[in-house]
C-alpha atoms as a PDB file:
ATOM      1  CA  UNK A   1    -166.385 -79.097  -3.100  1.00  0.00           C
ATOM      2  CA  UNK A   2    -166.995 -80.980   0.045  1.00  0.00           C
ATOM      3  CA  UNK A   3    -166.375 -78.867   2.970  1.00  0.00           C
ATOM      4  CA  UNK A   4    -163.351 -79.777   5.581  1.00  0.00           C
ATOM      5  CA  UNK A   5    -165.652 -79.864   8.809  1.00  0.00           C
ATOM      6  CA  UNK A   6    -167.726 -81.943   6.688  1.00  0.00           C
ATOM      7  CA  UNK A   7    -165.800 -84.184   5.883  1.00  0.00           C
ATOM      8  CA  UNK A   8    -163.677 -84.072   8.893  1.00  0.00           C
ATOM      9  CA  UNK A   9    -167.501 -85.511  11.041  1.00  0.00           C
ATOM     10  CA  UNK A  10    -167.749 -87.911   8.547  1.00  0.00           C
ATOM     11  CA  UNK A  11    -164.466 -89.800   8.668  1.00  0.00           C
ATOM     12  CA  UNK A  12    -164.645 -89.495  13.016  1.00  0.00           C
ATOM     13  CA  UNK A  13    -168.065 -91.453  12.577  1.00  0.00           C
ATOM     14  CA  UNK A  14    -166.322 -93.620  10.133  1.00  0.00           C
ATOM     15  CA  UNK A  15    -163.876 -94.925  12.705  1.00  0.00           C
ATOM     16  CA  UNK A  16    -166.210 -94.612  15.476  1.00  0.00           C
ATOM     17  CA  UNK A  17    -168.704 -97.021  13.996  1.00  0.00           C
ATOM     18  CA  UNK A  18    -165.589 -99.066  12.843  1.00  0.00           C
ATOM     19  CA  UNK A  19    -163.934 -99.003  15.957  1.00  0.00           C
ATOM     20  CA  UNK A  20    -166.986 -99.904  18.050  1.00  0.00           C
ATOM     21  CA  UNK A  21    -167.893-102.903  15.903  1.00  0.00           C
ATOM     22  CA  UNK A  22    -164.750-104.177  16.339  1.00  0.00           C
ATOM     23  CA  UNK A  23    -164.376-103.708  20.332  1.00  0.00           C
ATOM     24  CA  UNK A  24    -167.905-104.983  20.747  1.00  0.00           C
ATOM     25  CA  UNK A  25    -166.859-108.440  20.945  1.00  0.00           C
ATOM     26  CA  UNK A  26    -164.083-108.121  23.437  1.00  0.00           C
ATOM     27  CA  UNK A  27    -166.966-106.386  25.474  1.00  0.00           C
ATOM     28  CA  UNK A  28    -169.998-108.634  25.023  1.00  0.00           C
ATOM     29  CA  UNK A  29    -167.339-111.849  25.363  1.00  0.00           C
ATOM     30  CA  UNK A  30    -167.789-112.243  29.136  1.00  0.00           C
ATOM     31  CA  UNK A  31    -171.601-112.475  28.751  1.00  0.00           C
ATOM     32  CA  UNK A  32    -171.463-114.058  26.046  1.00  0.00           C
ATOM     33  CA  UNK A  33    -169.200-116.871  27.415  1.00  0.00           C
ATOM     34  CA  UNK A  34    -171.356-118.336  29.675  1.00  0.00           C
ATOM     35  CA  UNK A  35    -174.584-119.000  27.292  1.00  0.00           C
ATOM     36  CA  UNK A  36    -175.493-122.576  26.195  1.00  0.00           C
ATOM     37  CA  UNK A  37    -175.984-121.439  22.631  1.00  0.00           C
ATOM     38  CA  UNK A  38    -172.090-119.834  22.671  1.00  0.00           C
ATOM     39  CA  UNK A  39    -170.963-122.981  23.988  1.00  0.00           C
ATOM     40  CA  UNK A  40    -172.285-124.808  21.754  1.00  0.00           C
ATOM     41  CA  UNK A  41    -171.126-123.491  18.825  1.00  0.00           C
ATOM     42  CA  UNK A  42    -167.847-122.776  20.178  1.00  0.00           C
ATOM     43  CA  UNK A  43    -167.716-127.094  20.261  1.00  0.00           C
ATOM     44  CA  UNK A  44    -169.275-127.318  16.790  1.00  0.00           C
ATOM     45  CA  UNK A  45    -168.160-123.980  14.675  1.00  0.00           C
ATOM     46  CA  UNK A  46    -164.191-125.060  15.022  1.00  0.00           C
ATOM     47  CA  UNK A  47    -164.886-128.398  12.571  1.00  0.00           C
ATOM     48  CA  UNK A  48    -167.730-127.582  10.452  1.00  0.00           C
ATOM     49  CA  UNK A  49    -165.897-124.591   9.377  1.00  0.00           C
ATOM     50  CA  UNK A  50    -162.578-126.748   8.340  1.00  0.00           C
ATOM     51  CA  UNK A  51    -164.545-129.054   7.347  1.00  0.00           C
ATOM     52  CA  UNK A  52    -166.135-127.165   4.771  1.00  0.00           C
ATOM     53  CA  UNK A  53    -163.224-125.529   3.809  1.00  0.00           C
ATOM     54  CA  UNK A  54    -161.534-128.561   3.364  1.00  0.00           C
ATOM     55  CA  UNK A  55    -164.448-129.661   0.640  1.00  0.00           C
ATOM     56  CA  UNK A  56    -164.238-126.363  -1.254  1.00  0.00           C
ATOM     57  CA  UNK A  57    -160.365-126.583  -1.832  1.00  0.00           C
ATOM     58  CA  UNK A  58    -160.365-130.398  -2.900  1.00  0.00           C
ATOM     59  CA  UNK A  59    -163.072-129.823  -5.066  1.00  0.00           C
ATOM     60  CA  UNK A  60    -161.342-126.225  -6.504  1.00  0.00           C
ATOM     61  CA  UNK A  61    -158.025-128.148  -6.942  1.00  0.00           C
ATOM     62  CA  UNK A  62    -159.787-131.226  -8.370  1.00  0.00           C
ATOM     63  CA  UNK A  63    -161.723-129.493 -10.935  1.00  0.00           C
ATOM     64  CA  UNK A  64    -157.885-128.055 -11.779  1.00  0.00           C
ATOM     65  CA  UNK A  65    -156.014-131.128 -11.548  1.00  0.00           C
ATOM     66  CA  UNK A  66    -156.398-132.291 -15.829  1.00  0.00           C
ATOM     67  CA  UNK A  67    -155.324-135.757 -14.019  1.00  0.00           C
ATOM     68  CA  UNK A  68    -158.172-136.021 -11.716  1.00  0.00           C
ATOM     69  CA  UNK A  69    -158.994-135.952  -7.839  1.00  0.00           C
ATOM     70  CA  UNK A  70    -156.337-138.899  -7.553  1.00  0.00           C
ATOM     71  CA  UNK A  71    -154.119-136.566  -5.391  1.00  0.00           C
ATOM     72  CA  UNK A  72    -156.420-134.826  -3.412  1.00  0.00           C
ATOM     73  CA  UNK A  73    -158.084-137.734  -2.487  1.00  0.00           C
ATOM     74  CA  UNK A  74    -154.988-140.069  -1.434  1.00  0.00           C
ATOM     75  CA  UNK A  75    -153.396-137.150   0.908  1.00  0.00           C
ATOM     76  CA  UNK A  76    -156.894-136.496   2.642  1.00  0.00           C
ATOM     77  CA  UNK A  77    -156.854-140.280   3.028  1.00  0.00           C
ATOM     78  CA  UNK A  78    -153.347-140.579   4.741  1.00  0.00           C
ATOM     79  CA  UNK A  79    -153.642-137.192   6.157  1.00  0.00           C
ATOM     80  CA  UNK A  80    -156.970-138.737   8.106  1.00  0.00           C
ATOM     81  CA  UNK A  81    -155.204-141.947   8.544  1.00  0.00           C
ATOM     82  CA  UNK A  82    -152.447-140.488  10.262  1.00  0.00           C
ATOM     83  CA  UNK A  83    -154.335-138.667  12.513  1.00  0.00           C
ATOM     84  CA  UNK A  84    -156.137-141.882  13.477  1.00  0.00           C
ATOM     85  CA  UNK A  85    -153.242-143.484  14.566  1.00  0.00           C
ATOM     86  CA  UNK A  86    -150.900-140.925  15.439  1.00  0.00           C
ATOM     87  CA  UNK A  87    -153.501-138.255  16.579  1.00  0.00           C
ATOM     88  CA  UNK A  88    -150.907-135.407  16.187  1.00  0.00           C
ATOM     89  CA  UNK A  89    -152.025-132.976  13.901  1.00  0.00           C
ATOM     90  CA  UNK A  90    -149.028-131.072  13.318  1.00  0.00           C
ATOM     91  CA  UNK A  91    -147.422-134.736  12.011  1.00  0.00           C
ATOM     92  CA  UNK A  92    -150.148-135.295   9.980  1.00  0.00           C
ATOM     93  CA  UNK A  93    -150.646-132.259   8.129  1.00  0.00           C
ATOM     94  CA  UNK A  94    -147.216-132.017   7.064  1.00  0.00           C
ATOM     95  CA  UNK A  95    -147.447-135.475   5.747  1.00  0.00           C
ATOM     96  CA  UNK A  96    -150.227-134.976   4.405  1.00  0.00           C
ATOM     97  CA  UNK A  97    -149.225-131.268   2.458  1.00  0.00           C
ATOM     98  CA  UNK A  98    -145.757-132.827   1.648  1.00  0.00           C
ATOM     99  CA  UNK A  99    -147.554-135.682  -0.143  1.00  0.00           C
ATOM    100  CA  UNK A 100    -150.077-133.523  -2.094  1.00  0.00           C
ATOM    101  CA  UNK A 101    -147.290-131.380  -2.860  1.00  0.00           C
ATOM    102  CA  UNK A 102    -145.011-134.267  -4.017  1.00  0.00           C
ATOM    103  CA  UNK A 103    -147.956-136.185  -6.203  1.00  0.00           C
ATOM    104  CA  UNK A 104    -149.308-132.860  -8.194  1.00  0.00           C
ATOM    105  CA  UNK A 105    -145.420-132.160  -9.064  1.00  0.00           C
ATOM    106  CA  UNK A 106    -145.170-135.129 -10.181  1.00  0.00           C
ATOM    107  CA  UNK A 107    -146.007-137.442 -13.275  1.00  0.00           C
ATOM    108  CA  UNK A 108    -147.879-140.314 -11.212  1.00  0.00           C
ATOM    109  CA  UNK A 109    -150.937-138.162 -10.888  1.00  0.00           C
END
């Protein structure tokens, strides 16, 4: 049997080590802030991420979808559209998730 103290040590390192990785960007963010490389990918992270999580869930649904990537591919087209012209994102991604929504409960697509 494992022995309290023991055991006791081992959990406080736990949440030490736990705790520190997760305070050690709060502390490094004012050094960090001010590099190139930061800045950088704090302009090109934001999109490429969304972007890429955009692809995986239309092709996910689309491979699901027995009717085909009709859907997915008409509300990314007015969702994009939308922001075009509109450029408010809020407006356009409720059009655009209303419309998904609407065409995959339906029997058009």
């Amino acid at each position: 049997m494992i022995e309290p103290g023991y055991a006791l040590g081992v959990m406080a390192a736990m949440a030490a080590v736990t705790f520190g990785l997760r305070a050690l960007p709060f502390l490094a963010a004012k050094f960090l802030q001010k590099h190139p490389m930061v800045q950088q990918l704090g302009r090109f992270l934001p999109l490429a991420i969304m972007s890429l999580l955009l692809v995986h869930t239309l092709v996910g649904s689309a491979r699901d979808n027995p009717a085909g990537p009709w859907a997915e591919l008409l509300a990314v087209a007015v969702t994009l559209g939308l922001q075009w012209f509109k450029r408010q994102a809020l407006l356009s991604i409720l059009v655009g998730t209303g419309l998904y929504v609407a065409l995959r409960n339906s029997a058009l697509l």
